[in-house]
Protein backbone atom coordinates (compact mmCIF):
# COMPACT_ATOMS: atom_id res chain seq x y z
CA UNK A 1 139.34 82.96 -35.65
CA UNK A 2 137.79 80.53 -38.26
CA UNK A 3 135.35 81.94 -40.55
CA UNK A 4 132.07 80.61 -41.55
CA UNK A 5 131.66 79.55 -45.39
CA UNK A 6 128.08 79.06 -46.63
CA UNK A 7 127.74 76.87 -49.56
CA UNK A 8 124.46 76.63 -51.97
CA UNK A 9 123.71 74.08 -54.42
CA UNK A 10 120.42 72.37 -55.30
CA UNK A 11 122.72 69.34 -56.13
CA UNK A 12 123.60 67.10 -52.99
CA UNK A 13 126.04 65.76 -55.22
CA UNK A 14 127.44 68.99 -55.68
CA UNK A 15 127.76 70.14 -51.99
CA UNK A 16 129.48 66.74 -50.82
CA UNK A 17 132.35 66.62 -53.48
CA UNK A 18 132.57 70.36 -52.19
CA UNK A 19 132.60 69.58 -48.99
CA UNK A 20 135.32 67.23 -49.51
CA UNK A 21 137.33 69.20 -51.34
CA UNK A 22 137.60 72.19 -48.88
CA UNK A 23 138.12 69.80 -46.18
CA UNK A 24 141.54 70.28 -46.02
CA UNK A 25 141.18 74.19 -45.51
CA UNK A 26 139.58 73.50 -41.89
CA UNK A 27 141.80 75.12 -39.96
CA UNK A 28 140.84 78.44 -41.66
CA UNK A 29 137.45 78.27 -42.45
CA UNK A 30 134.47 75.44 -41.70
CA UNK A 31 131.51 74.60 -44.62
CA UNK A 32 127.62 75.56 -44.01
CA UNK A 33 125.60 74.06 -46.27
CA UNK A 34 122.45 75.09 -47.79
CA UNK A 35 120.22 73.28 -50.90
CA UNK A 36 118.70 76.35 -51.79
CA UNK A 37 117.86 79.91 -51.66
CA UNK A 38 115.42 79.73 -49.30
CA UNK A 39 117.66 77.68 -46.91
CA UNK A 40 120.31 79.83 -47.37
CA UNK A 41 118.62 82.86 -46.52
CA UNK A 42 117.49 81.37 -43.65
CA UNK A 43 121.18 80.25 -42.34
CA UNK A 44 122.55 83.63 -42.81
CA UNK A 45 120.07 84.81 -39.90
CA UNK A 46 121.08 82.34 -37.69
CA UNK A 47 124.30 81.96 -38.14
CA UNK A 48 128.00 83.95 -37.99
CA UNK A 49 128.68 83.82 -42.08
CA UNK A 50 131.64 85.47 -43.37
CA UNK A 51 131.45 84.33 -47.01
CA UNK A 52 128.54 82.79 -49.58
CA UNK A 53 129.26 80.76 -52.60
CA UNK A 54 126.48 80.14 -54.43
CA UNK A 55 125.04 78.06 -57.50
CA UNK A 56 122.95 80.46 -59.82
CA UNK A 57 120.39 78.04 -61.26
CA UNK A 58 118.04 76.85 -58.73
CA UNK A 59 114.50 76.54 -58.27
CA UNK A 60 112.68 79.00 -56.38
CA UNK A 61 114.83 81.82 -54.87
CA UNK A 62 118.02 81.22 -57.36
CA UNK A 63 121.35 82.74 -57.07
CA UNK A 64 120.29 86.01 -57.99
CA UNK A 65 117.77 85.98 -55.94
CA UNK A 66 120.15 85.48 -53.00
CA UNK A 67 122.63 87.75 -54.45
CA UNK A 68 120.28 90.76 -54.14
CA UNK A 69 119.36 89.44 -50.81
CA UNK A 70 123.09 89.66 -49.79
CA UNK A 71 123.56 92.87 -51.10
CA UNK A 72 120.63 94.59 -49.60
CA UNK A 73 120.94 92.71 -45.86
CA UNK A 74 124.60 91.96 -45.23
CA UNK A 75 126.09 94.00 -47.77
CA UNK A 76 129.52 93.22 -45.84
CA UNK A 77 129.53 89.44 -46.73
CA UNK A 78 130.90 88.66 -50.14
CA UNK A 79 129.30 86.49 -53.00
CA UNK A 80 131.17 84.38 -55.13
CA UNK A 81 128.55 82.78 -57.86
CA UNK A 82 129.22 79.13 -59.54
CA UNK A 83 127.40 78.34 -62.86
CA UNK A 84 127.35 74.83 -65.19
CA UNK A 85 126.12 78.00 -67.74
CA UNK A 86 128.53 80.04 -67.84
CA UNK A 87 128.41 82.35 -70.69
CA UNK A 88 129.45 86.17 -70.75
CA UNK A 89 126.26 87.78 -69.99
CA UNK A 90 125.52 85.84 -66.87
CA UNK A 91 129.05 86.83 -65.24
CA UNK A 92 128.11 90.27 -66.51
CA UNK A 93 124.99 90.42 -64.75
CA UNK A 94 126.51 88.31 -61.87
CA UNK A 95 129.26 91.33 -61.58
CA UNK A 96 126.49 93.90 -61.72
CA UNK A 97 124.47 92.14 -59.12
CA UNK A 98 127.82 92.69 -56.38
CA UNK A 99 129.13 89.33 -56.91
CA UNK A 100 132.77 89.62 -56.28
CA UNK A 101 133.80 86.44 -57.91
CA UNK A 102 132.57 84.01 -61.17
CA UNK A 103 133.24 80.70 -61.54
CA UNK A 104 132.61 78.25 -63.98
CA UNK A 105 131.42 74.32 -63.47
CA UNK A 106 133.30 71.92 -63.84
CA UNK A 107 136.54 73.53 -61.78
CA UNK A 108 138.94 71.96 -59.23
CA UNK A 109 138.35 72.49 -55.43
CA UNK A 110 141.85 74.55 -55.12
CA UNK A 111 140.40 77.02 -57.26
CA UNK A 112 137.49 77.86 -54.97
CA UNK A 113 139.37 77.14 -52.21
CA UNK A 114 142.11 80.25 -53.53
CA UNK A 115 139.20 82.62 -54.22
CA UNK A 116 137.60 82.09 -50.42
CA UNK A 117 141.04 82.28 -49.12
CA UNK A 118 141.40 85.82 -51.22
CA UNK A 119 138.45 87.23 -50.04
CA UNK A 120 138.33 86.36 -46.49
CA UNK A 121 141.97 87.73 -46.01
CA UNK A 122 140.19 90.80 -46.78
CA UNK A 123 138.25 91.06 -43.54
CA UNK A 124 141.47 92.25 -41.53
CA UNK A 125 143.75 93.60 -44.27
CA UNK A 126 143.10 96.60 -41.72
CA UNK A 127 145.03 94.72 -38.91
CA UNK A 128 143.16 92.96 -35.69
CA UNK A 129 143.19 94.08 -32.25
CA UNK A 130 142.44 92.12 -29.46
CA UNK A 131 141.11 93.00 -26.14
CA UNK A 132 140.23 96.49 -26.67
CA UNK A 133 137.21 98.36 -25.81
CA UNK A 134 134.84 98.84 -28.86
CA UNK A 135 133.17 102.17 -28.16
CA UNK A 136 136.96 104.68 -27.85
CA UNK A 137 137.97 102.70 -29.89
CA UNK A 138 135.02 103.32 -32.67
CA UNK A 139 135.34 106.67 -31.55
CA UNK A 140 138.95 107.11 -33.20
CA UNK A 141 137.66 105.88 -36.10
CA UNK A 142 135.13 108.67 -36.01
CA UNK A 143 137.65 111.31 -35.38
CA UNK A 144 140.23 109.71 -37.81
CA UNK A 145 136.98 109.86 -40.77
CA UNK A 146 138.03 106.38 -41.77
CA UNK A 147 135.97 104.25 -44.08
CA UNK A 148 136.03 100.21 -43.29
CA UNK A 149 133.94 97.67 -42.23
CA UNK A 150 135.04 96.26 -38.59
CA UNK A 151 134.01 92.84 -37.59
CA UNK A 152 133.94 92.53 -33.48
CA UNK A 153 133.46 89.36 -31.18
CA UNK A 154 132.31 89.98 -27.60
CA UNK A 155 135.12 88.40 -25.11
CA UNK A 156 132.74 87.51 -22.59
CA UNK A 157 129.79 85.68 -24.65
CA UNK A 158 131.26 85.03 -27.64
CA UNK A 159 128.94 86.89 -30.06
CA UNK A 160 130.06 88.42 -33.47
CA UNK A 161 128.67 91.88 -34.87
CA UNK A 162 129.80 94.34 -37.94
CA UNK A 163 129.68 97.83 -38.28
CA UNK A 164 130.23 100.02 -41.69
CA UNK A 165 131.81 103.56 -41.58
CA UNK A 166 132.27 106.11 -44.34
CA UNK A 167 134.29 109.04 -43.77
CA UNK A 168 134.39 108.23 -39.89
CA UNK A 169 130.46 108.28 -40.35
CA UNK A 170 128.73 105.40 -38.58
CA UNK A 171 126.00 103.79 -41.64
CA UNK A 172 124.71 100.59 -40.33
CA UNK A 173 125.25 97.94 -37.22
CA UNK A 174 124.06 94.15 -37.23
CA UNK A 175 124.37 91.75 -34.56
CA UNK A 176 122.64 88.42 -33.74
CA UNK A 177 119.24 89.06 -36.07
CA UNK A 178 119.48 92.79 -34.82
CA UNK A 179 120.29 95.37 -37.35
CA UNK A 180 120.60 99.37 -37.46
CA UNK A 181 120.88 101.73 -34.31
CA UNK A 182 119.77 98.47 -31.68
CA UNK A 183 122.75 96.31 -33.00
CA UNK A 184 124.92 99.23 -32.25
CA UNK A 185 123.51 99.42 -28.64
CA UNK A 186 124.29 95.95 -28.09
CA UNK A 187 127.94 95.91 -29.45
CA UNK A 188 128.93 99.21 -27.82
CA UNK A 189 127.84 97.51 -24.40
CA UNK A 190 130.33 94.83 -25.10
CA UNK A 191 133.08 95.50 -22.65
CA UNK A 192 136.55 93.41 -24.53
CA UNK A 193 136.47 92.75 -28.28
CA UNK A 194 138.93 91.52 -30.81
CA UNK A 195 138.42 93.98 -34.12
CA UNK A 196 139.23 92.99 -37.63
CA UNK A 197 139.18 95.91 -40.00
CA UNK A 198 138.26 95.58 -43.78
CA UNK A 199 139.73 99.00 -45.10
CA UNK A 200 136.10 99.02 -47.67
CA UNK A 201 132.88 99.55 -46.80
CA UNK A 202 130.27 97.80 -49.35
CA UNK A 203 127.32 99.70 -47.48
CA UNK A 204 126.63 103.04 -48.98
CA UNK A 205 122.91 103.56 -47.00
CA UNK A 206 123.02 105.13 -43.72
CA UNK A 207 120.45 103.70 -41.33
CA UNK A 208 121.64 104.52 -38.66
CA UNK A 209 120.54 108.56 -38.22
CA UNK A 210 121.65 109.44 -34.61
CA UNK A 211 125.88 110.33 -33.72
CA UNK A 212 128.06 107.72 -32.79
CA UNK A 213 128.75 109.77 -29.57
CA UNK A 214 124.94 109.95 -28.54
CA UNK A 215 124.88 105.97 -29.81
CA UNK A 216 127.57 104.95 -27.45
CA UNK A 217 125.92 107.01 -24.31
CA UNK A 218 122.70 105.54 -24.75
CA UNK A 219 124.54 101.92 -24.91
CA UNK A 220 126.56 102.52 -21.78
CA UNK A 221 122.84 104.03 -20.42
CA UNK A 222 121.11 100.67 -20.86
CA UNK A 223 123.82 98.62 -20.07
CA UNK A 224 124.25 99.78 -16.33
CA UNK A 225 120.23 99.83 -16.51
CA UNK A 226 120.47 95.94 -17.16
CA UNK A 227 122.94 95.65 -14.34
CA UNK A 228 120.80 97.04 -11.95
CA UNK A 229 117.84 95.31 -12.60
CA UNK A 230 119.94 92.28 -12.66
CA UNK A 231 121.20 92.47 -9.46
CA UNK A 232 120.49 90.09 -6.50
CA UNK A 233 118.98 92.65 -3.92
CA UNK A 234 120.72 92.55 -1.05
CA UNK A 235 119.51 90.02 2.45
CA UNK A 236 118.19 92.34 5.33
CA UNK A 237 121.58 92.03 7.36
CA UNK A 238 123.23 93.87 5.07
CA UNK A 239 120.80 96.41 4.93
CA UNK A 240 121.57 96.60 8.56
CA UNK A 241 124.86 96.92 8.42
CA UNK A 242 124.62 99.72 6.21
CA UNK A 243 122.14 101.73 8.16
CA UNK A 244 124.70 101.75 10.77
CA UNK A 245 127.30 103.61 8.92
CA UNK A 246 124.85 106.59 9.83
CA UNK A 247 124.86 110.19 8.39
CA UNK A 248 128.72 110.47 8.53
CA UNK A 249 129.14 108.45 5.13
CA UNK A 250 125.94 110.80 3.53
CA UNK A 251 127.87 113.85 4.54
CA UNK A 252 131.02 112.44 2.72
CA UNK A 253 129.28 111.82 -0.27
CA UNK A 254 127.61 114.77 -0.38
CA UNK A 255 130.88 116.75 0.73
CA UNK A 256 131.66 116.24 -3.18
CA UNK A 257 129.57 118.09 -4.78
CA UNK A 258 129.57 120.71 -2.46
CA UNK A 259 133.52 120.81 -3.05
CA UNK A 260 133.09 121.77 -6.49
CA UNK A 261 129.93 124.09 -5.86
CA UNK A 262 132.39 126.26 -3.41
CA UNK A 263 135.37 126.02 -6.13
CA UNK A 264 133.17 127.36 -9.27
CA UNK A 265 131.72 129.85 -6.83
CA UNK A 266 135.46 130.94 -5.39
CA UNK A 267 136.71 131.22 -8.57
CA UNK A 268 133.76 132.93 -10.98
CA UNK A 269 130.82 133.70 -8.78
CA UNK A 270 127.22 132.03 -9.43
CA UNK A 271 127.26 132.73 -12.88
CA UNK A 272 127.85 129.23 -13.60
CA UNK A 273 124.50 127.98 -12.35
CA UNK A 274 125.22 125.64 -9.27
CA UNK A 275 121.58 124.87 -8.12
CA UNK A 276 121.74 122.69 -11.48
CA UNK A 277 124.72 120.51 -10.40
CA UNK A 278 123.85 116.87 -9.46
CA UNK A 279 124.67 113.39 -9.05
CA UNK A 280 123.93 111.29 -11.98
CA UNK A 281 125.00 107.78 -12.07
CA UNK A 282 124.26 107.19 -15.06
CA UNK A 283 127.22 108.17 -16.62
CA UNK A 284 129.16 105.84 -14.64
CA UNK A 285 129.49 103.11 -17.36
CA UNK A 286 130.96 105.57 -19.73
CA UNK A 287 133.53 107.32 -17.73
CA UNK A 288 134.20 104.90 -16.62
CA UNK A 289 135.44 103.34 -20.11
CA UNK A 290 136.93 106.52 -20.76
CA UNK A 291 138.90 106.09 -17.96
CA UNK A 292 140.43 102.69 -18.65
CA UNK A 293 141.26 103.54 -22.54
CA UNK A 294 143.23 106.65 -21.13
CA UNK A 295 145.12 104.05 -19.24
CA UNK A 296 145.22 101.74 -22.19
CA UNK A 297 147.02 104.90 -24.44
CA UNK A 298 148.80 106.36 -21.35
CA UNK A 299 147.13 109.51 -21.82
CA UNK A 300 146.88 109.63 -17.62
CA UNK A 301 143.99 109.89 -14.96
CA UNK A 302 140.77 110.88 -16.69
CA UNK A 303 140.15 114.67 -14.77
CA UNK A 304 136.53 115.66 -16.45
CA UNK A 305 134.61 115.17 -19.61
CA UNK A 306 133.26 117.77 -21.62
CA UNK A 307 130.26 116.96 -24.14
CA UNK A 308 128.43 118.43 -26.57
CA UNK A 309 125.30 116.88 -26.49
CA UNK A 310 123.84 118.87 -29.33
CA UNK A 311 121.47 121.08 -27.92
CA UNK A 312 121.16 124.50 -26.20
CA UNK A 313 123.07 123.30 -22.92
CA UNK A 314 126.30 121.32 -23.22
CA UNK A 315 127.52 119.06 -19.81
CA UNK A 316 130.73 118.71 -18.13
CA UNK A 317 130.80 115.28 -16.33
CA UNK A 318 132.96 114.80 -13.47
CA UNK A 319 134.31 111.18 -12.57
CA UNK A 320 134.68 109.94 -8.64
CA UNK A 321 132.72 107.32 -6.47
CA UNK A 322 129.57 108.68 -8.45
CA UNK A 323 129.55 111.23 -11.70
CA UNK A 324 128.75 114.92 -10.68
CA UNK A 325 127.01 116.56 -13.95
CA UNK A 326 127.19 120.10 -14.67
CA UNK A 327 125.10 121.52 -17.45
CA UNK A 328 126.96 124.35 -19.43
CA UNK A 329 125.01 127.21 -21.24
CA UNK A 330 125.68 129.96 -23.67
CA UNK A 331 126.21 132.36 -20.59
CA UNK A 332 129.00 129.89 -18.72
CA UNK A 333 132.34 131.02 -18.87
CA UNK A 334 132.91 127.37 -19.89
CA UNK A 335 137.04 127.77 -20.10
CA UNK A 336 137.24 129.21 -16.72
CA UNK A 337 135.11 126.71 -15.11
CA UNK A 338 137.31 123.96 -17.02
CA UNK A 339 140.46 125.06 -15.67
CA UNK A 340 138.82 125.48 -11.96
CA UNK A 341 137.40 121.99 -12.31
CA UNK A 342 140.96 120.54 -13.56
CA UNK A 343 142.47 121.64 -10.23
CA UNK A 344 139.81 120.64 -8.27
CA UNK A 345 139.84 117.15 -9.70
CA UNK A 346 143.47 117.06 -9.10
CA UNK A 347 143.86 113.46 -6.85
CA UNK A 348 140.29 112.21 -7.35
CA UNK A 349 140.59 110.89 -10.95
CA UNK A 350 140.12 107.75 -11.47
């Protein structure tokens, strides 16, 4: 995957012997160019940058000026600063500022080119995956209490998003102008990614206040909410033809839930609350993922999900044609209904 590498110089001069230079480095990463501060700011929120080299005198917003910008809004992207002034108290405060690398005018292109190269081997020193689902597999990272910075790209549309963990601890999310708890929603909705992994994580703020696991439920949520209201409703003869199925195929559906009623009730009486089971398709999206990782990791069929949703009732979820919830409280004997449910579920994973 060929990385983005933005440029800044107030000297056209400058950026075209630059440009030249790097030419030959193509294959690995492609030149943005900006002739200021201003400009550059504005390129980094339109486009996919993995890396900023920057002049530090310029008028208006100089170097520094973009250097704090860096830092506070893509704190993931790395600076190196370029000065025709170089003395030891600018690359002092050019270190202090986050730059990650100084270097002086005049120098050879090979030398900048060697200190991108460095730098953006970074991004995966971590490893890459490719074709994986992003929200199990954020969630190992969660349960592992890694720190890194993971780079995705959507499969399908071709979009590019980071996240930052500390101690498995999800901080921040951006994605296409979007930052915090949205970008989140709209990466964990992606369905295949490839993942580069950074094994640092330059954000220390967390902006992001809600749980991964509540983050990635209310992604899969308003994903299968956009489906619906995406899809093409259905011509009248179909409607037809599905009226004529009758009240057989309701009974079968409904058979279900009444299946697991009778089990919880057979095995520990009506403690367990069954006027509060239901259908809730909701959770379709998710289990669905959960489903196809335990395939992925041969862990087998996916039998039942327990969750603890962080209040005073927890939920079991049960997969089939459509998710039967089960709320759980403090009075459940939750183990006992567990094992009932694994044996009822026996043949109807999916």
């Amino acid at each position: 995957m060929r990385r983005n590498v933005l440029l800044v110089d107030d000297e056209q001069e400058v950026l075209r012997s630059l440009q030249q230079g790097l030419a030959e480095y193509n294959e690995v990463f492609s030149i943005v160019t900006a002739g200021n501060g201003e400009e550059a700011i504005r390129k980094l929120a339109r486009d996919d940058i993995s890396l900023v080299v920057t002049d530090l005198k310029m008028p208006n917003t100089d170097g520094f000026g973009l250097l704090a910008h860096v830092m506070e809004s893509y704190p993931d992207i790395p600076v190196i600063v370029m000065t025709g002034y170089s003395t030891s108290e600018m690359e002092k405060l050019a270190s202090e500022g986050g730059a990650v690398g100084y270097i002086a005018k005049p120098f050879k292109s090979s030398v900048l080119a060697e200190l991108i190269l460095t730098w953006l081997r970074r991004e995966a020193d971590g490893g890459t995956l490719h074709n994986v689902s992003s929200g199990m597999f954020l969630q190992l990272i969660e349960m592992e209490q890694k720190t890194c910075t993971i780079r995705l790209s959507d499969k399908a549309s071709g979009k590019r998003g980071v996240l930052f963990f500390r101690d498995g601890e999800l901080l921040d999310a951006r994605v296409n102008g979007f930052k915090g708890e949205e970008a989140a929603h709209h990466i964990f909705s992606w369905e295949e990614v490839t993942l580069s992994i950074e094994n640092t994580c330059r954000c220390s703020e967390k902006k992001i206040k809600g749980e991964l696991q509540a983050i990635l439920l209310e992604a899969m949520r308003l994903k299968d909410e956009q489906a619906k209201a995406s899809a093409v409703p259905r011509k009248k003869p179909v409607m037809t033809v599905a009226a004529s199925l009758g009240h057989g195929e309701k009974r079968k559906k409904e058979s279900g839930l009444e299946q697991v009623k009778k089990r919880l009730t057979g095995t520990i009486g009506t403690r367990y609350g069954g006027e509060k089971i239901y259908y809730d398709n909701a959770w379709d999206g998710l289990l669905g993922q959960m489903g196809r990782m335990g395939k992925l990791f041969s862990f087998g069929p996916l039998k039942l999900t327990y969750m603890d949703v962080g209040r005073s009732q927890d939920i079991i979820l049960l997969p089939g044609d459509k998710t039967i919830m089960i709320p759980v409280d403090s009075k459940c004997p939750r183990d006992r209904m567990i094992h009932a449910l694994i044996v009822e579920t026996e043949g109807n994973s999916r």
